[in-house]
C-alpha atoms as a PDB file:
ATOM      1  CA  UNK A   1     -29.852  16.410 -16.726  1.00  0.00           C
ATOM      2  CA  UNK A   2     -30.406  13.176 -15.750  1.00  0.00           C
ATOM      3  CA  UNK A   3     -30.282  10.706 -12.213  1.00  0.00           C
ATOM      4  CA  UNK A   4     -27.173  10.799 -10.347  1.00  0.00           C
ATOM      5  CA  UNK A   5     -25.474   7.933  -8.256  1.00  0.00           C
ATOM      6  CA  UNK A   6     -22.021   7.745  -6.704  1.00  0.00           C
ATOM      7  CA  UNK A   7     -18.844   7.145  -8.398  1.00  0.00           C
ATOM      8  CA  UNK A   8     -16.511   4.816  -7.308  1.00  0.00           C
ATOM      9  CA  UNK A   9     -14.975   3.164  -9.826  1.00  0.00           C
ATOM     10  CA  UNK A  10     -11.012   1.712 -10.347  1.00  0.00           C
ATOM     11  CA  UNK A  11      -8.758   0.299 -12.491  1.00  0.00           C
ATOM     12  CA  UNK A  12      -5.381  -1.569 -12.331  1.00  0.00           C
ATOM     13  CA  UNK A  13      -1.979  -2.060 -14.534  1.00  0.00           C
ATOM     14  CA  UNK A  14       1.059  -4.126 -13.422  1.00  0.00           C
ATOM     15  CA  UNK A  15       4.280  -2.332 -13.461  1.00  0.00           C
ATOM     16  CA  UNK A  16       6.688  -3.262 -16.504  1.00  0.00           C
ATOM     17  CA  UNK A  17      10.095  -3.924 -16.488  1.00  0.00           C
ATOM     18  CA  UNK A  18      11.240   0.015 -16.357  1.00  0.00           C
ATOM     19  CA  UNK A  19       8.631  -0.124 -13.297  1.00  0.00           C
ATOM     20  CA  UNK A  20       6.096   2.161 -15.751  1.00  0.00           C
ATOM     21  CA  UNK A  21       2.360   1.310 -15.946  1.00  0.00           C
ATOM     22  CA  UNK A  22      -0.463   3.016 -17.138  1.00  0.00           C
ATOM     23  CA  UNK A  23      -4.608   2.924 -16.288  1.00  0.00           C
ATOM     24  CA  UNK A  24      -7.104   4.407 -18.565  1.00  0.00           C
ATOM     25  CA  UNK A  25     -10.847   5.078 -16.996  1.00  0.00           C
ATOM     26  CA  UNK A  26     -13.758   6.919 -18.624  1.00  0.00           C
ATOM     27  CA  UNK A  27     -17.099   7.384 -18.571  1.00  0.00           C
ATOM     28  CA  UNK A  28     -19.650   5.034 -20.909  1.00  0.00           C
ATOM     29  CA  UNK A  29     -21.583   6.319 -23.571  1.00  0.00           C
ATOM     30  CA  UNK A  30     -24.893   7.579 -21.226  1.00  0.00           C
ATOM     31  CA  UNK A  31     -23.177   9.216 -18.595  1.00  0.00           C
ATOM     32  CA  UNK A  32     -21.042  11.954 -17.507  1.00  0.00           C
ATOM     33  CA  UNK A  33     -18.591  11.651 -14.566  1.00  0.00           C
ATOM     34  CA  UNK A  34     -17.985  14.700 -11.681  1.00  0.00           C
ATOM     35  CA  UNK A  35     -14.572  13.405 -10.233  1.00  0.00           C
ATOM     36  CA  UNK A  36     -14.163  15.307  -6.547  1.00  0.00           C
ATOM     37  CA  UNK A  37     -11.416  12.559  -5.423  1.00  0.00           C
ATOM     38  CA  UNK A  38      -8.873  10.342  -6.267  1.00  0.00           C
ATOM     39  CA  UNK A  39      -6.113   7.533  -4.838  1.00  0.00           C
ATOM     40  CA  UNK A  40      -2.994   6.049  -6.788  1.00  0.00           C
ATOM     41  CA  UNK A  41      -1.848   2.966  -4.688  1.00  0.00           C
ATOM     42  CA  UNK A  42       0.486   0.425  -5.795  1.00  0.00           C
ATOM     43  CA  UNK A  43       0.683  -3.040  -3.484  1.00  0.00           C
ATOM     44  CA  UNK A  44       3.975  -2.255  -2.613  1.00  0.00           C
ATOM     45  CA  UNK A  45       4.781  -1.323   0.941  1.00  0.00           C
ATOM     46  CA  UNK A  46       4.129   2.645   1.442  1.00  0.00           C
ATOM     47  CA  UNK A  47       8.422   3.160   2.256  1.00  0.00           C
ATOM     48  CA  UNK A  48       9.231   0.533   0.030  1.00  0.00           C
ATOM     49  CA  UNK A  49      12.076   1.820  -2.204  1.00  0.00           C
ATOM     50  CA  UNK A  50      12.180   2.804  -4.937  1.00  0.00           C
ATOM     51  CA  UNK A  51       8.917   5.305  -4.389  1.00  0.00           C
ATOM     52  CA  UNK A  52       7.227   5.511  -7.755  1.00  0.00           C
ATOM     53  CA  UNK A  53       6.000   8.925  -9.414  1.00  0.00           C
ATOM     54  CA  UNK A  54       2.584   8.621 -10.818  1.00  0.00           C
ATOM     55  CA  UNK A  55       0.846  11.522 -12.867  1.00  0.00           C
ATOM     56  CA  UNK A  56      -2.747  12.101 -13.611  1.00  0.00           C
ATOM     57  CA  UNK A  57      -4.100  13.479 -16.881  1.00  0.00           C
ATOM     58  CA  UNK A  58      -6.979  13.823 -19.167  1.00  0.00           C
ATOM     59  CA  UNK A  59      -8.016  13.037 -22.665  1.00  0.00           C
ATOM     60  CA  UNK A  60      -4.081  11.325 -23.222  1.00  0.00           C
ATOM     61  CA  UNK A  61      -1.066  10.711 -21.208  1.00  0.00           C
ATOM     62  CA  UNK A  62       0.697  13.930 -22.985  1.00  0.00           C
ATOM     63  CA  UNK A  63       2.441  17.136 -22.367  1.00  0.00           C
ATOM     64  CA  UNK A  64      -0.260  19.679 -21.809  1.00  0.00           C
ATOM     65  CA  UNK A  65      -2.674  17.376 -20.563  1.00  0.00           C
ATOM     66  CA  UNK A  66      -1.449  17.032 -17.016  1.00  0.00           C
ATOM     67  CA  UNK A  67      -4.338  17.247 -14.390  1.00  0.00           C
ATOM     68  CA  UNK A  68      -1.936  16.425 -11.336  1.00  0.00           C
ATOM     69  CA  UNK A  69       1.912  14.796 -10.018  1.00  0.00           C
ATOM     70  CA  UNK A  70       2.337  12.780  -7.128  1.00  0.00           C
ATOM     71  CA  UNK A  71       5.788  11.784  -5.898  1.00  0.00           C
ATOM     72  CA  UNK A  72       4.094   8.725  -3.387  1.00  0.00           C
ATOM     73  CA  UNK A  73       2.662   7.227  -6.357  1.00  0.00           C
ATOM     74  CA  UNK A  74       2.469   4.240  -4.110  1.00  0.00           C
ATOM     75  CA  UNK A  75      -0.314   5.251  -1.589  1.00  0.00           C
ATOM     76  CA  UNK A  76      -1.211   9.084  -2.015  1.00  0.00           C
ATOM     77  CA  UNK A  77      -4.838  11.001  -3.155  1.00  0.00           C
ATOM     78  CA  UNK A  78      -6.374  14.264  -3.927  1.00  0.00           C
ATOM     79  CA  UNK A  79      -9.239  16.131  -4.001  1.00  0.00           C
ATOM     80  CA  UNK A  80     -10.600  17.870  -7.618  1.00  0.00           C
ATOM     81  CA  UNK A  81     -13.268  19.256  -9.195  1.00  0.00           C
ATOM     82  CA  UNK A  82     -13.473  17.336 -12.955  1.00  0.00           C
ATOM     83  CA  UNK A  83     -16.139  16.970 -14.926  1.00  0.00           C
ATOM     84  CA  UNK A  84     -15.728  13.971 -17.594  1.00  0.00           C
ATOM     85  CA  UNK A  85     -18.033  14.074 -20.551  1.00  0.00           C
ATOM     86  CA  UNK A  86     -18.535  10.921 -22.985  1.00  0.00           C
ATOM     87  CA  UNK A  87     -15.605  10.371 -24.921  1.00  0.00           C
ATOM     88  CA  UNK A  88     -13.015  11.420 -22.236  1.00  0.00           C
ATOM     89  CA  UNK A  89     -10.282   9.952 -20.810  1.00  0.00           C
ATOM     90  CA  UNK A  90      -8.402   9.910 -17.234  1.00  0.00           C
ATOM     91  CA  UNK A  91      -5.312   8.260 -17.123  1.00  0.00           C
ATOM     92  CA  UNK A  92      -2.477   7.482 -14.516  1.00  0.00           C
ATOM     93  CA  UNK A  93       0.553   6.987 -15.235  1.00  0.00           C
ATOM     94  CA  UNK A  94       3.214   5.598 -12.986  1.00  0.00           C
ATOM     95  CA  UNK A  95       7.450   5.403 -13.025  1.00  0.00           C
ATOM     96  CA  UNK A  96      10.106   4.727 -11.285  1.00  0.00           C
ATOM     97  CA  UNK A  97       8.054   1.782  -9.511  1.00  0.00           C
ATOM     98  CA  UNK A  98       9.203  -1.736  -8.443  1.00  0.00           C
ATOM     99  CA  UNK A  99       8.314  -4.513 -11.736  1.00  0.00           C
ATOM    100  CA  UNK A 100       5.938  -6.589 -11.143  1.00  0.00           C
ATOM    101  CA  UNK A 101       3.843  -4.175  -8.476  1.00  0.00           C
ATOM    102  CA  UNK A 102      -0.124  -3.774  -9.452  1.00  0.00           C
ATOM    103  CA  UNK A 103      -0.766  -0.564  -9.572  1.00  0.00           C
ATOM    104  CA  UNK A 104      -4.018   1.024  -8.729  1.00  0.00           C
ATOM    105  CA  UNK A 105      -6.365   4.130 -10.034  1.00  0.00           C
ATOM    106  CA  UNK A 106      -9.492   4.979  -7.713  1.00  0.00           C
ATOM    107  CA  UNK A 107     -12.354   7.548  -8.695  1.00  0.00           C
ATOM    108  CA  UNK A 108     -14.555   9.454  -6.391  1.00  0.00           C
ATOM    109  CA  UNK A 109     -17.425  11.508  -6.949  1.00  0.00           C
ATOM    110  CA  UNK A 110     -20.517  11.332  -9.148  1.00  0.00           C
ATOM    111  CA  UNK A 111     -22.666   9.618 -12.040  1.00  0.00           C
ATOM    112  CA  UNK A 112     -25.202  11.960 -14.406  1.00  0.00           C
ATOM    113  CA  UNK A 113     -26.740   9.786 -17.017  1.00  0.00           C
ATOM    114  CA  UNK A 114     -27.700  11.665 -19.886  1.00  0.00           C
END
């Protein structure tokens, strides 16, 4: 295995219409990523209504491939124990949110190049 350095990496969508967005992060081509924590913000105040949902998964935003829910999709965060290898995919995925908001994806943890 090869040097490791922090992760902190993000990654932003602005919410549609519906109030839906989606972000899609993943690791380059010469690394591997150990996720230990993540945040889902959006820039809208934390009791501004309506509250969106966001969920978390891997690989692709499908049934099956849920890695967590939050219902404060606006300002909420989590602690895991992921390991992303080349190729794969974490997503969030938020509803119910106010159009226009920017919604934001935060990941914690660590770097392995190969």
């Amino acid at each position: 295995m090869g040097a490791s350095y922090r992760l902190n990496t993000f990654g932003f969508a602005t919410l549609d219409g519906s109030g839906a967005g989606r972000v899609m992060l993943q690791p380059d081509g010469t690394e591997r990523w150990h996720i230990t924590r993540y945040a889902v913000t959006t820039d809208q105040g934390t009791n501004t209504q309506p509250i969106p949902l966001c969920s978390l998964y891997t690989d692709f935003p499908e049934a099956g491939n849920e890695y967590d829910v939050t219902y404060t999709g606006n300002a909420d965060s989590g602690d895991g124990d992921l390991w992303l290898e080349k190729g794969q995919q974490f997503w969030a995925v938020w509803t119910g949110g106010i159009p226009g908001s920017i919604g934001t994806l935060s990941l914690y943890g660590e770097r392995v190049l190969y």
